[in-house]
C-alpha atoms as a PDB file:
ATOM      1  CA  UNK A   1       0.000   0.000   0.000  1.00  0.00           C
ATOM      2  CA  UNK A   2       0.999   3.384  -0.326  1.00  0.00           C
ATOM      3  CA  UNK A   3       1.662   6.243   2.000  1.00  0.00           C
ATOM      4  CA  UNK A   4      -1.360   8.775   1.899  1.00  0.00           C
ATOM      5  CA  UNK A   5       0.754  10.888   4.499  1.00  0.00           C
ATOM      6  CA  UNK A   6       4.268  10.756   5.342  1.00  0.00           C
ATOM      7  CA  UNK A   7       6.132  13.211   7.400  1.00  0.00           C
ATOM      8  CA  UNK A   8      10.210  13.160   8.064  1.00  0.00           C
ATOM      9  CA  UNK A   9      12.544  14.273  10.220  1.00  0.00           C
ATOM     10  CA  UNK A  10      10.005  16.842  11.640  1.00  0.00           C
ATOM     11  CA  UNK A  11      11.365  19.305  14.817  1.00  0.00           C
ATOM     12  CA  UNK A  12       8.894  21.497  16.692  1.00  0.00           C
ATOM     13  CA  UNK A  13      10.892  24.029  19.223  1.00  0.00           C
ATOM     14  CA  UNK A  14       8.049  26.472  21.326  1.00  0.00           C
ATOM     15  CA  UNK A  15      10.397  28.694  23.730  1.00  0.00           C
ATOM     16  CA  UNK A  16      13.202  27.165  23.555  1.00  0.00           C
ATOM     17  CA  UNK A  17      11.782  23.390  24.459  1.00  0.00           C
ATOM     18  CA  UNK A  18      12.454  20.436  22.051  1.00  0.00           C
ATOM     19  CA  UNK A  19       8.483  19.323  21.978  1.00  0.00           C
ATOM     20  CA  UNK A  20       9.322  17.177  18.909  1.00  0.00           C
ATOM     21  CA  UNK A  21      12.694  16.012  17.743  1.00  0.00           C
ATOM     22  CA  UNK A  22      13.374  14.426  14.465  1.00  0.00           C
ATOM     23  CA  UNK A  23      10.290  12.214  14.211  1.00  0.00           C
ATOM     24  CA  UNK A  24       9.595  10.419  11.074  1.00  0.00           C
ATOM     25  CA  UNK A  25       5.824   9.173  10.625  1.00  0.00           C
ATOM     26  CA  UNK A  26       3.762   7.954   7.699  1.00  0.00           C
ATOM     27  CA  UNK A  27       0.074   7.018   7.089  1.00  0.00           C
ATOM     28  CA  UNK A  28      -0.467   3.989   4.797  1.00  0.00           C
ATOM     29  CA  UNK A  29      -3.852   3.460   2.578  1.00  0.00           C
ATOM     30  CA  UNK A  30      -6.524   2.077   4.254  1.00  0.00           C
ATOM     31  CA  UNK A  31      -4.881   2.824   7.815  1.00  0.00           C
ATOM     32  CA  UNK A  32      -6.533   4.617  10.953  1.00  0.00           C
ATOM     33  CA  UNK A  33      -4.699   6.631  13.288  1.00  0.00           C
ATOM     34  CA  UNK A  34      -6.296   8.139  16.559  1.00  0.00           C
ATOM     35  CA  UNK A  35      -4.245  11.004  18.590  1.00  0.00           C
ATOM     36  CA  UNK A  36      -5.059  11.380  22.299  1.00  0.00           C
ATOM     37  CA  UNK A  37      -4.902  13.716  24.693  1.00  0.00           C
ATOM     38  CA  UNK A  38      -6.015  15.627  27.346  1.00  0.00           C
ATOM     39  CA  UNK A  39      -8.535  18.876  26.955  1.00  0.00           C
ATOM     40  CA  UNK A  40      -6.114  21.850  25.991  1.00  0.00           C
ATOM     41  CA  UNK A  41      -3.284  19.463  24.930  1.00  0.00           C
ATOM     42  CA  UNK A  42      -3.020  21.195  21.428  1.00  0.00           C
ATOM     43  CA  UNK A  43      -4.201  17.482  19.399  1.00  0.00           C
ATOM     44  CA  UNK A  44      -5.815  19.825  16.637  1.00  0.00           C
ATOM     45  CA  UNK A  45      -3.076  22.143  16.446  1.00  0.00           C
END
């Protein structure tokens, strides 16, 4: 199957924090992928 998302070697730096370092991800078809979290956690950001 093919990827339908793919995401690599992604960094995300708020204030001077490493929140994410380097992570490579990817979404194949037909796949389902659920992100939880607290209220206020930033999941749709």
């Amino acid at each position: 199957m093919s990827d339908v998302l793919e995401l690599q070697d992604v960094s995300v730096v708020r204030e001077g924090r490493a929140l994410v370092d380097q992570v490579s991800w990817s979404v194949k078809e037909g796949e389902r992928w659920v992100i939880l979290g607290p209220n206020g956690a930033g999941k749709t950001t």
